[in-house]
C-alpha atoms as a PDB file:
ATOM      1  CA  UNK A   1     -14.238   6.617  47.426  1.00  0.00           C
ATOM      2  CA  UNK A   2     -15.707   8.370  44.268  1.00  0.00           C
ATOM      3  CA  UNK A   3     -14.767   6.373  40.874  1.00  0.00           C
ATOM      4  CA  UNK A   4     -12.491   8.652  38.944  1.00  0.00           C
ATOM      5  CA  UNK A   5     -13.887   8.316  34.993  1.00  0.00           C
ATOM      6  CA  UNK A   6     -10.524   9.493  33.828  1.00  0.00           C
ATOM      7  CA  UNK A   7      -9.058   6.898  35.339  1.00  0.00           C
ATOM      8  CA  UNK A   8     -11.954   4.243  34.333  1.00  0.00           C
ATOM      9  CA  UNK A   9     -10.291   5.440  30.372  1.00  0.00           C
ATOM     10  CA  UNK A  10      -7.340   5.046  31.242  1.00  0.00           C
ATOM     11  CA  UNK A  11      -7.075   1.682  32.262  1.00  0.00           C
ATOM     12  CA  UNK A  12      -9.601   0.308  29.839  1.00  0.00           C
ATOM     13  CA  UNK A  13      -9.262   2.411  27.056  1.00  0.00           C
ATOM     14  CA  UNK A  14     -11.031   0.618  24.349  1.00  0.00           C
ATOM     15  CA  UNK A  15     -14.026   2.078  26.104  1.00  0.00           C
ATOM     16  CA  UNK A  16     -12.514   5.429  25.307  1.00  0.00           C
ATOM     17  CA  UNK A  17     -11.605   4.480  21.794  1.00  0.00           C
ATOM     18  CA  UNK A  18     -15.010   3.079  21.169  1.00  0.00           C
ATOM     19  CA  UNK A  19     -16.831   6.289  22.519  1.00  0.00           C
ATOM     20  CA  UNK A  20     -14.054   8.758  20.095  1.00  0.00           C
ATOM     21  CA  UNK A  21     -14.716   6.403  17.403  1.00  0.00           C
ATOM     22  CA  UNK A  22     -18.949   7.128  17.520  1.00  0.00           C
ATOM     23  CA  UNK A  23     -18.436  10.423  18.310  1.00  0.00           C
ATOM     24  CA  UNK A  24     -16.198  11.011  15.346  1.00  0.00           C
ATOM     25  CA  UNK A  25     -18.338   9.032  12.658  1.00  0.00           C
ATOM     26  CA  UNK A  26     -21.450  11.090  14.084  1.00  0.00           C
ATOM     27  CA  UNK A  27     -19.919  14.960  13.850  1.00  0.00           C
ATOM     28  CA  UNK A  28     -18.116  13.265   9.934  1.00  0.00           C
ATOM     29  CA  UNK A  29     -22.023  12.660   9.021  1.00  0.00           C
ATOM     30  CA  UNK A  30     -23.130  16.137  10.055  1.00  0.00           C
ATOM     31  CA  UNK A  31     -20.308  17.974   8.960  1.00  0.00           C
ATOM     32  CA  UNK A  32     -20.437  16.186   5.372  1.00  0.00           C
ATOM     33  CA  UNK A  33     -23.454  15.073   3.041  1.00  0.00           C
ATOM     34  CA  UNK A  34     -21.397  12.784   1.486  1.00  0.00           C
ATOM     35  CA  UNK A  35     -19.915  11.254   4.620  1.00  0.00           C
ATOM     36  CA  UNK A  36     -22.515   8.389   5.043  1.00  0.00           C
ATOM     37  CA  UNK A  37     -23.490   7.892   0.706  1.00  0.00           C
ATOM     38  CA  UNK A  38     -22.525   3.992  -0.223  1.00  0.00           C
ATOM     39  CA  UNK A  39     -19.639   4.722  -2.094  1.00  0.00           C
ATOM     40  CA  UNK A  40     -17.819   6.827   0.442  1.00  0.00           C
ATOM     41  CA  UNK A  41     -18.644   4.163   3.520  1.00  0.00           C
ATOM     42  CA  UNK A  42     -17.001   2.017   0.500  1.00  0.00           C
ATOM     43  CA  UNK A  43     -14.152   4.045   0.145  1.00  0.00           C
ATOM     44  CA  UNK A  44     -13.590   4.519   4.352  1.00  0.00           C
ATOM     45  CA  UNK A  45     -13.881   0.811   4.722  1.00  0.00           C
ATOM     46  CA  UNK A  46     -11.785  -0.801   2.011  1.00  0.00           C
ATOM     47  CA  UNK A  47      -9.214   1.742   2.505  1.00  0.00           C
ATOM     48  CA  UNK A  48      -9.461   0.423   6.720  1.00  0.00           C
ATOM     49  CA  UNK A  49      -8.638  -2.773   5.439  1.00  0.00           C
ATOM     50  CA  UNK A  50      -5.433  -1.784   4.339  1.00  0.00           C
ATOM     51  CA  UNK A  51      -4.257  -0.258   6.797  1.00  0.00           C
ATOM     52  CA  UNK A  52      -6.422  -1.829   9.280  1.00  0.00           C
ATOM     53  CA  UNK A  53      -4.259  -5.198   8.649  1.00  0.00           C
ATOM     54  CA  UNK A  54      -0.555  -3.866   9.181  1.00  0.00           C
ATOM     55  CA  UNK A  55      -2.187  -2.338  12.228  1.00  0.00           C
ATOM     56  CA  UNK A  56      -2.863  -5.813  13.675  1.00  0.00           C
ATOM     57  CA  UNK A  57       0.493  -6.656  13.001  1.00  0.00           C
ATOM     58  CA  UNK A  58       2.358  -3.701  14.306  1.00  0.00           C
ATOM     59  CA  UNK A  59       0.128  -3.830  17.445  1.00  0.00           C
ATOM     60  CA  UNK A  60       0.356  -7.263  18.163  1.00  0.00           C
ATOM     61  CA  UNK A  61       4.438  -6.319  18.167  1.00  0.00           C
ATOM     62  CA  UNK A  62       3.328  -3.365  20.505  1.00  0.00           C
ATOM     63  CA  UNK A  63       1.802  -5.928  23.047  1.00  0.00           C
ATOM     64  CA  UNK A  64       5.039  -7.348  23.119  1.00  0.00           C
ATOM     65  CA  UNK A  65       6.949  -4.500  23.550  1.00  0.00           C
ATOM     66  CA  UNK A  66       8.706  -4.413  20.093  1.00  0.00           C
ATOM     67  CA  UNK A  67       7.881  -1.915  16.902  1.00  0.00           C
ATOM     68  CA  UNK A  68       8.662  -2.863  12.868  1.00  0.00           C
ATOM     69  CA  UNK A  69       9.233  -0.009  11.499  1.00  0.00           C
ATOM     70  CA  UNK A  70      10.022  -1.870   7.710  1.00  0.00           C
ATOM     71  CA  UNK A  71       6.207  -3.603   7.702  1.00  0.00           C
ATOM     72  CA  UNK A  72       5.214  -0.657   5.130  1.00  0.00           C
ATOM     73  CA  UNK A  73       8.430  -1.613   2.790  1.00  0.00           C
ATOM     74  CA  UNK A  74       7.660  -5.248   3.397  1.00  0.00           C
ATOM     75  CA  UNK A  75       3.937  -4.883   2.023  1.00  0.00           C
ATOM     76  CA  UNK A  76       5.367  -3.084  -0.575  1.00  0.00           C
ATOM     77  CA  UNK A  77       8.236  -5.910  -1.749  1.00  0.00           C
ATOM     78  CA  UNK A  78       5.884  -8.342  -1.224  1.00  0.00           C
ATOM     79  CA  UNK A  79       3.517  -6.454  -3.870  1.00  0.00           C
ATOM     80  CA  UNK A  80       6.021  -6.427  -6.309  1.00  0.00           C
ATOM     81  CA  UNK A  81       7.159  -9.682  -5.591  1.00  0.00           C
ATOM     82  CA  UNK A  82       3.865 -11.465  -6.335  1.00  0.00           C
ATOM     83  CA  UNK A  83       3.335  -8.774  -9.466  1.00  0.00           C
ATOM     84  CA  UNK A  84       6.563 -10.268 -11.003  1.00  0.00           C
ATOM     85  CA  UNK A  85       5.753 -13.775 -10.119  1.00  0.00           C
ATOM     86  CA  UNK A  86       2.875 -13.380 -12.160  1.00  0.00           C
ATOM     87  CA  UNK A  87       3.555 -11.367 -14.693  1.00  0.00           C
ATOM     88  CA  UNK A  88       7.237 -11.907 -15.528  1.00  0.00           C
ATOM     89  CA  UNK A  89       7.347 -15.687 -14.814  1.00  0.00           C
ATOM     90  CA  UNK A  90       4.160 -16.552 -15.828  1.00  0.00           C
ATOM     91  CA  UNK A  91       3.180 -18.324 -12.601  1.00  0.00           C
ATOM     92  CA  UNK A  92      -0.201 -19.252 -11.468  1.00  0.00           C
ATOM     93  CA  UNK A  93      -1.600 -16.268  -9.403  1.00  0.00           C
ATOM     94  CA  UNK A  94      -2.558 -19.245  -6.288  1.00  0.00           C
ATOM     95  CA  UNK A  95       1.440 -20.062  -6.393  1.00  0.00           C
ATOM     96  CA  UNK A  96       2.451 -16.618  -6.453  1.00  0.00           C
ATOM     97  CA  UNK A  97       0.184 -15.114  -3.930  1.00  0.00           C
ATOM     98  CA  UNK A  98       1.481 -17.801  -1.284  1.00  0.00           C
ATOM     99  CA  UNK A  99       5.140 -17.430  -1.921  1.00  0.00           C
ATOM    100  CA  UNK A 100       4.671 -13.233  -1.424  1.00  0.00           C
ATOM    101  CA  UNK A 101       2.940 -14.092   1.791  1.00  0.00           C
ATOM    102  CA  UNK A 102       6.226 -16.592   2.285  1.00  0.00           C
ATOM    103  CA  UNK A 103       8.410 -13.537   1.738  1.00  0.00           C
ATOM    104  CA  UNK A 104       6.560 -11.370   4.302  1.00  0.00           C
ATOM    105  CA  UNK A 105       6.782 -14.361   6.953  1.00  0.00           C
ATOM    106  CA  UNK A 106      10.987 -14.461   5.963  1.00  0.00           C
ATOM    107  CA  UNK A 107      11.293 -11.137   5.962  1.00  0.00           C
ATOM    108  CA  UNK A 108       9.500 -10.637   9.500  1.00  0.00           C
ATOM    109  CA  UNK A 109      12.000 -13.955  10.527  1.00  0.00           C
ATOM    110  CA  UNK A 110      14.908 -11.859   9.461  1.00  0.00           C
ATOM    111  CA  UNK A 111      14.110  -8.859  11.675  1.00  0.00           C
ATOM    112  CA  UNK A 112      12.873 -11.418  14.596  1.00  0.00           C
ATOM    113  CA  UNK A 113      16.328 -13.531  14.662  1.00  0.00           C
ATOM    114  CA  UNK A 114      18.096  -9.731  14.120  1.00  0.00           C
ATOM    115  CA  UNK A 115      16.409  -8.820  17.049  1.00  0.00           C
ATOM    116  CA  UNK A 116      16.960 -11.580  19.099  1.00  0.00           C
ATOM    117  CA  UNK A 117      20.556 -11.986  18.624  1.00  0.00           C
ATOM    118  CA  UNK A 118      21.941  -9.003  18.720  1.00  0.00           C
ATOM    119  CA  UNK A 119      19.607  -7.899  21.678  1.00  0.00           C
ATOM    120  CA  UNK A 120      19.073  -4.731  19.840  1.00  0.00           C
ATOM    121  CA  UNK A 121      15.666  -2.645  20.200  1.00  0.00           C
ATOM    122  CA  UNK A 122      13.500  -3.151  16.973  1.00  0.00           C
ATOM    123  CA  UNK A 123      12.921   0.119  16.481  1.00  0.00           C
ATOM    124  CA  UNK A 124      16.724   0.877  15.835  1.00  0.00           C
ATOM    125  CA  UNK A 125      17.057  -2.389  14.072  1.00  0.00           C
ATOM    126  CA  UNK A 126      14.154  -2.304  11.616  1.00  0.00           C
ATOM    127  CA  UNK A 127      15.039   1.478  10.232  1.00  0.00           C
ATOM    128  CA  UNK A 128      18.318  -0.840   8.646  1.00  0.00           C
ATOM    129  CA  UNK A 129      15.972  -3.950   7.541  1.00  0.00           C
ATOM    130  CA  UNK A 130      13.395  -1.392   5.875  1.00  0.00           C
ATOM    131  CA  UNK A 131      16.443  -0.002   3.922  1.00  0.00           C
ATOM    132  CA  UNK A 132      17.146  -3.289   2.667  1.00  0.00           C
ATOM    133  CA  UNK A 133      13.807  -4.314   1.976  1.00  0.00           C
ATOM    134  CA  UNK A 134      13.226  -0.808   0.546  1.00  0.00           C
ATOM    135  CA  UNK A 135      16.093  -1.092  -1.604  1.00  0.00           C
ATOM    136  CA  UNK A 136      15.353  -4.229  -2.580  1.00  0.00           C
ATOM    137  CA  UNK A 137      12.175  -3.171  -3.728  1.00  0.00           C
ATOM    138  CA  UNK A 138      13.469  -0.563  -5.849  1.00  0.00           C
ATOM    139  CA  UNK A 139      16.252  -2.902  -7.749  1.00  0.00           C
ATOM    140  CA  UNK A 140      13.774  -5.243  -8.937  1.00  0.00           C
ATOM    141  CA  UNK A 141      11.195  -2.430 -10.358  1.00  0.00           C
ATOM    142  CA  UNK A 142      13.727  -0.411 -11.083  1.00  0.00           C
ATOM    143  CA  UNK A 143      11.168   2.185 -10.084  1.00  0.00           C
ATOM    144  CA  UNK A 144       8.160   0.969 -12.523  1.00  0.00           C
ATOM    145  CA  UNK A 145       4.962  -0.461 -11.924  1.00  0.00           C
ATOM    146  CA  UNK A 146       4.336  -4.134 -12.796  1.00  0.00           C
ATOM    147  CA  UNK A 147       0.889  -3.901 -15.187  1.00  0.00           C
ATOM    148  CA  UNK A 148      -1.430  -6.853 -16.678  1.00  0.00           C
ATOM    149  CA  UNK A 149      -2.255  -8.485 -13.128  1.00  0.00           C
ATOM    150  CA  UNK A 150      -4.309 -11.162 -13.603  1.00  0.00           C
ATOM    151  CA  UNK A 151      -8.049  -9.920 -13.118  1.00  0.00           C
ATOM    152  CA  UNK A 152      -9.057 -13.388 -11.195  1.00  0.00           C
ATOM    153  CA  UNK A 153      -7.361 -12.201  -8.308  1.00  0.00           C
ATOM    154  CA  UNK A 154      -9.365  -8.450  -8.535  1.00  0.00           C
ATOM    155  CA  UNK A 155     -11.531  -9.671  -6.738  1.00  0.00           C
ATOM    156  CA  UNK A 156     -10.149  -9.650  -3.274  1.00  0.00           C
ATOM    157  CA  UNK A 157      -9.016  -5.390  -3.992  1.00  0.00           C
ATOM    158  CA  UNK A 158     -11.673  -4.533  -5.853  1.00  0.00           C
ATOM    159  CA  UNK A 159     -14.868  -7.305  -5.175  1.00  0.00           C
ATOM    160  CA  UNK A 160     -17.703  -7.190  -2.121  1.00  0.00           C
ATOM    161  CA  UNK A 161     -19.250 -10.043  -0.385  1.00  0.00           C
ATOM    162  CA  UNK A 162     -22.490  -8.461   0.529  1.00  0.00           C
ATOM    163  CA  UNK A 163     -21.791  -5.233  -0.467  1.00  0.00           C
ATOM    164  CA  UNK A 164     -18.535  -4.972   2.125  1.00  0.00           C
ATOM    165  CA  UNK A 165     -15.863  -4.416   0.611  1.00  0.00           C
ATOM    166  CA  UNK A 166     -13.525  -7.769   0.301  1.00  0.00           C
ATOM    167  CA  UNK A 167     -10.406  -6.781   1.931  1.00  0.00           C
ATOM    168  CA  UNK A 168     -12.737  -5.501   5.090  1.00  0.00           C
ATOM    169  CA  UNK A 169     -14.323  -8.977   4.728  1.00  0.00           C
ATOM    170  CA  UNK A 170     -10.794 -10.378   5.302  1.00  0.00           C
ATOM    171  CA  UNK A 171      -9.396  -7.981   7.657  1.00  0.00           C
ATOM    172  CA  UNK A 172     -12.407  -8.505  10.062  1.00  0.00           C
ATOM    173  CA  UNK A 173     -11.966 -12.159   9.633  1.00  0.00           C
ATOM    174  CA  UNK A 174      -8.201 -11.583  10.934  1.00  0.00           C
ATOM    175  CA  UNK A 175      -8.966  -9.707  13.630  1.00  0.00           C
ATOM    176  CA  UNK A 176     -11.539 -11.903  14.833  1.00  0.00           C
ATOM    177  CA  UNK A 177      -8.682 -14.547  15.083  1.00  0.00           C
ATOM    178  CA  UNK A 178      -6.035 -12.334  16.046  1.00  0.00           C
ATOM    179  CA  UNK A 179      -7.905 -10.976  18.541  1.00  0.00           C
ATOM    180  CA  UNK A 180      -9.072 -14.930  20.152  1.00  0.00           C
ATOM    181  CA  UNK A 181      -5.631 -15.655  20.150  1.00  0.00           C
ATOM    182  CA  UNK A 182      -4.868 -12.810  22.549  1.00  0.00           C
ATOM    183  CA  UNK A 183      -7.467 -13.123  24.794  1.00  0.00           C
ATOM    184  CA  UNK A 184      -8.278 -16.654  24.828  1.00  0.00           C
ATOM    185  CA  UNK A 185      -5.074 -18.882  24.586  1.00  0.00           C
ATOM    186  CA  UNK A 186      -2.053 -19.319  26.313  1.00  0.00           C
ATOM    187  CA  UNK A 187       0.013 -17.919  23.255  1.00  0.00           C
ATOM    188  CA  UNK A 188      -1.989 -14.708  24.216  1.00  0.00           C
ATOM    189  CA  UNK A 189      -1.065 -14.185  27.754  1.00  0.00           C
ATOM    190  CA  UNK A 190       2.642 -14.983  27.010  1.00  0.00           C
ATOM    191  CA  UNK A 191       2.568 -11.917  24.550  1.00  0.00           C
ATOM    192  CA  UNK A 192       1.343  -9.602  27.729  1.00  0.00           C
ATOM    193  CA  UNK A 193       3.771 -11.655  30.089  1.00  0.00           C
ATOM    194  CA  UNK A 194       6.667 -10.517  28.175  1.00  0.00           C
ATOM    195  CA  UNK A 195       5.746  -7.430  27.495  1.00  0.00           C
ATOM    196  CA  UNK A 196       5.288  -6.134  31.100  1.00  0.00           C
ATOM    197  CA  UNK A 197       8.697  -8.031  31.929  1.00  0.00           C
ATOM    198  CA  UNK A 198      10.906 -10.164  29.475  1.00  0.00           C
ATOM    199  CA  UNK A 199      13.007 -11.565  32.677  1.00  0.00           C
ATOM    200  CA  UNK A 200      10.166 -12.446  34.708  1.00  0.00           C
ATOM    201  CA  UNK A 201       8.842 -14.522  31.409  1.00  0.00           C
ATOM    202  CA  UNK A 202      11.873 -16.283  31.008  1.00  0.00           C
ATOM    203  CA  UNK A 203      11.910 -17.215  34.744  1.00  0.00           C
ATOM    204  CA  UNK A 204       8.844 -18.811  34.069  1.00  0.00           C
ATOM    205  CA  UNK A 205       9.397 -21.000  31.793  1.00  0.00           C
ATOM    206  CA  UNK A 206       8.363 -18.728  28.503  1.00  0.00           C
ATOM    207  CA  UNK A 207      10.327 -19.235  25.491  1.00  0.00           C
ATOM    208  CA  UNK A 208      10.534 -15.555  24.736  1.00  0.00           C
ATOM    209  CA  UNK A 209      12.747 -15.647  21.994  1.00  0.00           C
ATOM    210  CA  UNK A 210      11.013 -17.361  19.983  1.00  0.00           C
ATOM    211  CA  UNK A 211       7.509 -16.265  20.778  1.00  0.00           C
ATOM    212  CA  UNK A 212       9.246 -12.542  19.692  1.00  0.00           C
ATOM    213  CA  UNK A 213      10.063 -14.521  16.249  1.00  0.00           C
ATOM    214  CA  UNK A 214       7.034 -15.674  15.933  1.00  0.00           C
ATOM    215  CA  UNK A 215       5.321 -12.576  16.092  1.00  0.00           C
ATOM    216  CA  UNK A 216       7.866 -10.700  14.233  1.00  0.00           C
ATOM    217  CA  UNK A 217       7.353 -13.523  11.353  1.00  0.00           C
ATOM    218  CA  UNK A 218       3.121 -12.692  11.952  1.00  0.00           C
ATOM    219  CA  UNK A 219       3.729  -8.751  11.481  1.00  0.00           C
ATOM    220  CA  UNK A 220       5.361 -10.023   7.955  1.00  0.00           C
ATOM    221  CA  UNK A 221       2.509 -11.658   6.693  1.00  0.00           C
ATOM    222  CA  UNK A 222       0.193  -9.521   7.701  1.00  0.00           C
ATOM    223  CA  UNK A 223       2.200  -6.701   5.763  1.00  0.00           C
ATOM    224  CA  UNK A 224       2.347  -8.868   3.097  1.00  0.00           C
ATOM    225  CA  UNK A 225      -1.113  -9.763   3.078  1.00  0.00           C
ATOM    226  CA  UNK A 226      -1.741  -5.701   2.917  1.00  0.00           C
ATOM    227  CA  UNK A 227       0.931  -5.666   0.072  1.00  0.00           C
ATOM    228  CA  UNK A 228      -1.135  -8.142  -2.045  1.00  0.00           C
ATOM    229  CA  UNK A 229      -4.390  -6.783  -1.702  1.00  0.00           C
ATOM    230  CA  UNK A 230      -3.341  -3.306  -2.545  1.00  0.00           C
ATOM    231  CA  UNK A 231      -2.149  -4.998  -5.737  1.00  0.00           C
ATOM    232  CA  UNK A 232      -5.277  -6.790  -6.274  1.00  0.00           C
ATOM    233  CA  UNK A 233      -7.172  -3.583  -5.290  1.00  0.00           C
ATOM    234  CA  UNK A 234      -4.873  -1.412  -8.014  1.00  0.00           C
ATOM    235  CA  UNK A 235      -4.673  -4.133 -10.693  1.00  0.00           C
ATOM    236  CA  UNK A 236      -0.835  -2.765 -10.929  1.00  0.00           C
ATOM    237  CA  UNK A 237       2.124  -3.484  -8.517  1.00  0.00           C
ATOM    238  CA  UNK A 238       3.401  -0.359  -7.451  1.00  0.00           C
ATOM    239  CA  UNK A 239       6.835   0.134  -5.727  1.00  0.00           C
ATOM    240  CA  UNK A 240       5.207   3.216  -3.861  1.00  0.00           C
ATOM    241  CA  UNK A 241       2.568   0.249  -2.330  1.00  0.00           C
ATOM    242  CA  UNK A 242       3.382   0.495   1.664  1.00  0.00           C
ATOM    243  CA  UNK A 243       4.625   4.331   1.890  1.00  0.00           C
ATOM    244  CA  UNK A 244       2.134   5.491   3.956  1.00  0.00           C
ATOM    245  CA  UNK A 245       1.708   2.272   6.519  1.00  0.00           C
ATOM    246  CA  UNK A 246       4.671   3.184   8.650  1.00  0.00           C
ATOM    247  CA  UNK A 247       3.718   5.687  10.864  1.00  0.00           C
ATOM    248  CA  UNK A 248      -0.107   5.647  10.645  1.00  0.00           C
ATOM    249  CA  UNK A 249      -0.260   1.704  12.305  1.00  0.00           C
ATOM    250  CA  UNK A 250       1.728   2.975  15.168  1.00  0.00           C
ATOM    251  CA  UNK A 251      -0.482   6.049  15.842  1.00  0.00           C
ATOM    252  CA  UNK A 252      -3.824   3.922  15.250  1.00  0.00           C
ATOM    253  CA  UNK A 253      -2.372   1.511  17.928  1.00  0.00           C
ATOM    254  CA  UNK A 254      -1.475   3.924  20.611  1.00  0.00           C
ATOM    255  CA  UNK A 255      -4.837   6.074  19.973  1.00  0.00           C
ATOM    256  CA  UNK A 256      -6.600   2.268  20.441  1.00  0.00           C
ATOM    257  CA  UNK A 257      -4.765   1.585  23.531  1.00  0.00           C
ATOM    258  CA  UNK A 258      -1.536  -0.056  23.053  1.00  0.00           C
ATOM    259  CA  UNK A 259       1.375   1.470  24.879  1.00  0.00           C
ATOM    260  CA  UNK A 260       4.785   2.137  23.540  1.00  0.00           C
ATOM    261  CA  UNK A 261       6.246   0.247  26.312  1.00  0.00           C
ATOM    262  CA  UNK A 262       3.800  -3.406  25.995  1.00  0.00           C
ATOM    263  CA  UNK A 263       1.627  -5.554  28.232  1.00  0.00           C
ATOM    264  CA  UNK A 264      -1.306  -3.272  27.203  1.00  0.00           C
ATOM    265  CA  UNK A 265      -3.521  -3.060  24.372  1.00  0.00           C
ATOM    266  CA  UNK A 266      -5.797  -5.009  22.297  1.00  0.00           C
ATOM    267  CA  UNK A 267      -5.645  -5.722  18.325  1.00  0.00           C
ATOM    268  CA  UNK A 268      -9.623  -4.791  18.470  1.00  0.00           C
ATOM    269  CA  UNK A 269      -8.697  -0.852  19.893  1.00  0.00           C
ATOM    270  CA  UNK A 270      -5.589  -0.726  17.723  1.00  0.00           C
ATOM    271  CA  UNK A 271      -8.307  -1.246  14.680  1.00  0.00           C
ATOM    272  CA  UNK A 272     -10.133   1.096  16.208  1.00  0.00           C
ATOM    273  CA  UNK A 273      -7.602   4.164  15.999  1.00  0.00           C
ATOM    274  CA  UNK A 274      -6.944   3.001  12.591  1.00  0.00           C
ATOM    275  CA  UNK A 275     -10.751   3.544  12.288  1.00  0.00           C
ATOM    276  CA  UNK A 276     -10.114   6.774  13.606  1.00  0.00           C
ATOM    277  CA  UNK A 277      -7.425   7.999  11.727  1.00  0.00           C
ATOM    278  CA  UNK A 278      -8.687   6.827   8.438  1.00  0.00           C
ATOM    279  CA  UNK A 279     -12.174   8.691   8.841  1.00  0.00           C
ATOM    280  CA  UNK A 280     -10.431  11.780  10.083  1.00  0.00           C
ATOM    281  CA  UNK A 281      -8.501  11.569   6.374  1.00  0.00           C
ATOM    282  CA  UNK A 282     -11.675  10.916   4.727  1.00  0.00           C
ATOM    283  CA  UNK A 283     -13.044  14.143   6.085  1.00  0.00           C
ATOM    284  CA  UNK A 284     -10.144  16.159   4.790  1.00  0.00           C
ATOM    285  CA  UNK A 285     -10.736  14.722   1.569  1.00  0.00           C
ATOM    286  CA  UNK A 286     -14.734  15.490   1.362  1.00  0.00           C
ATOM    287  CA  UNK A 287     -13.384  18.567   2.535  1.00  0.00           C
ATOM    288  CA  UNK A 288     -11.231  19.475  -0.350  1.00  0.00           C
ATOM    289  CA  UNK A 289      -8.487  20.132   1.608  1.00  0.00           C
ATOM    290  CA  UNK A 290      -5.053  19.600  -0.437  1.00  0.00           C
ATOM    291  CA  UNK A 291      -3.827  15.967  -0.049  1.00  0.00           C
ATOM    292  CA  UNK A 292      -0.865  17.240   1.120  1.00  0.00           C
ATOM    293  CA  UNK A 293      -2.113  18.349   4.108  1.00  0.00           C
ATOM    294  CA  UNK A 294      -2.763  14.597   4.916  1.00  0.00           C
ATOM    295  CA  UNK A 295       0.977  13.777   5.733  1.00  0.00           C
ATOM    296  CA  UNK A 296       0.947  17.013   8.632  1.00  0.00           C
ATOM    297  CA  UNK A 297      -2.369  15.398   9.733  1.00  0.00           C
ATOM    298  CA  UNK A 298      -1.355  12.103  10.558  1.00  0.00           C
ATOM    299  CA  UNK A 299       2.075  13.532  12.039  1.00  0.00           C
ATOM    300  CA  UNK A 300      -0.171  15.702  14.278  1.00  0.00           C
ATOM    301  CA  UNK A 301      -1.932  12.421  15.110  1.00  0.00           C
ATOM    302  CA  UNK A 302       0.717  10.558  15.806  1.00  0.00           C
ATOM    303  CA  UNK A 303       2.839  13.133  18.167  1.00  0.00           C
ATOM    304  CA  UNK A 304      -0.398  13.439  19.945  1.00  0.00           C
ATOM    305  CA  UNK A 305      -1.373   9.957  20.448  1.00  0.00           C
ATOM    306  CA  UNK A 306       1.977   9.238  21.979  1.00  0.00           C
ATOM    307  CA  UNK A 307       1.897  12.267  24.217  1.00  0.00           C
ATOM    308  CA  UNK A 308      -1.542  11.143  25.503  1.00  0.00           C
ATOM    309  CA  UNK A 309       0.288   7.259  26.254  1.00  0.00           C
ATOM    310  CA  UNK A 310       3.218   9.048  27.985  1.00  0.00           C
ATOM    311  CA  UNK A 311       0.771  11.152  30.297  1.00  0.00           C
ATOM    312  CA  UNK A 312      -1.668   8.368  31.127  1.00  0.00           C
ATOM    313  CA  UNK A 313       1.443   6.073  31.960  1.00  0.00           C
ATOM    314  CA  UNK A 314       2.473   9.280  34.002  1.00  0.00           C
ATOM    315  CA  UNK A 315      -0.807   9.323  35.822  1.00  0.00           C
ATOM    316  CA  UNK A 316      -1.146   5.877  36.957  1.00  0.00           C
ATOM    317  CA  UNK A 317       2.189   5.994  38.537  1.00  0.00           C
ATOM    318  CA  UNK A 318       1.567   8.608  40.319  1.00  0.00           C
ATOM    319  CA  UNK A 319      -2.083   8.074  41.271  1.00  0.00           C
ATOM    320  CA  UNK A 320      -0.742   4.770  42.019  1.00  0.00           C
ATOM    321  CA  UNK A 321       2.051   6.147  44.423  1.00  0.00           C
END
């Protein structure tokens, strides 16, 4: 029987992923001069980071079979959060930075617990939470940006370690982790375990509760951790910090493999469609095409990418039947 390559990308997709990715950065250097200069590869990758990092978090959810759709908001509190800790309080920026991190991992163990007890999906449940942490957000800035961050900790927005960017330096660094965890440990296979099927994990012994917290509390921090480095990238807390990392980690995640329904995926293709997606919107900017074309872009991205997940799912069944 002839192998079907369809098939082939379907079930191992971050072949497929890796092959769009090329193919994409080779037709953005042909199609723009200014595609491969050192400041735009600059630009691509720092802003990656950013994104790149809530990605991990939202996918790792994915795996599971869960989706946070307040991780944008909670980047942004946590921003603010740290910006006031600093500048309003006077603290130390290495006391501050830690207790907004602390704030993304309580905020990710209120929407885990939610979750948990009430048995309700996440998507339905975190639409409430990022209201709250939304809101929240907006009562203590009252709308402002927090100016006069301290420039020692520019360095991780705005510094390079080799000429890469920092935050890439850092998100690479995660995802090197992130990604060991899944493949390598036992942690890792109870995320795919309970995302192909929750009762079956509990029958074997998996605490799947609190795994689900656990990775909930993760997806915080790594919001958080976005949150922060915007602000140290900015050198101003803004309340808008976060707007644009709620639908954009769930499209980079499906286009990198990660299905809607869990058990599939990998944190490594889920950076990859944030790759994707992020030099796509560097080409509309080279481009000169009106920024707010950007928003109809990634909505056009998204819809897509989850069409393509609902017909491959729709293929294996029925090329397995």
């Amino acid at each position: 029987m002839r192998p079907n390559p369809l098939k082939a990308l379907v079930v191992n997709p971050l072949a497929g992923v890796f092959i769009a990715l090329v193919a994409i950065f080779v037709i953005s250097a042909l199609l723009s001069p200014y595609f491969m200069t050192g400041y735009n590869l600059s630009v691509v990758t720092r802003t990656l980071a950013f994104v790149g990092l809530v990605t991990i978090g939202q996918a790792s959810l994915m795996i599971l079979g869960e989706i946070d759709l307040s991780l944008g908001v909670i980047g942004g509190l946590c921003g603010v959060a740290a910006g006031m800790l600093m500048v309003n309080l006077g603290l130390s920026p290495w006391i501050a930075l830690p207790l907004a991190l602390l704030l993304g991992a309580a905020c990710g163990l209120l929407n885990g617990v939610l979750v948990s007890l009430l048995r309700l999906h996440s998507l339905v449940l975190t639409i409430g939470t990022a209201g709250i942490f939304g809101g929240a957000n907006l009562v203590l800035t009252r709308g402002v940006a927090i100016t006069n961050i301290p420039k020692e900790i520019q360095v991780f927005g705005r510094g390079d370690l080799f000429g890469i960017p920092m935050p890439f330096v850092i998100m690479i660094v995660v995802l090197a982790i992130v990604s060991f965890i899944a493949a390598k440990t036992p942690f890792g296979r109870y995320l795919y375990a309970i995302g192909n099927n929750p009762a079956a994990a509990r029958m074997l012994g998996i605490k799947v509760d609190r795994i689900r917290i656990l990775v909930f509390v993760f997806a915080g921090v790594m919001a958080a951790l976005a949150g922060l480095l915007m602000v140290a990238r900015l050198g101003t807390a803004q309340p808008s910090i976060g707007e644009t990392w709620v639908l954009a980690p769930i499209a980079a995640a499906v286009i990198g493999g990660v299905t809607t329904t869990g058990g599939v995926g990998t944190p490594l293709g889920a950076t990859f469609g944030a790759a994707i997606i992020g030099i796509i919107e560097n080409i509309i900017v080279l481009f000169g095409v009106s920024p707010y074309w950007q928003g109809i872009v990634s909505g056009v991205i998204v819809v897509l990418a989850i069409s393509f997940d609902a017909v491959s799912r729709r293929y294996l069944r029925s090329d397995a039947a």
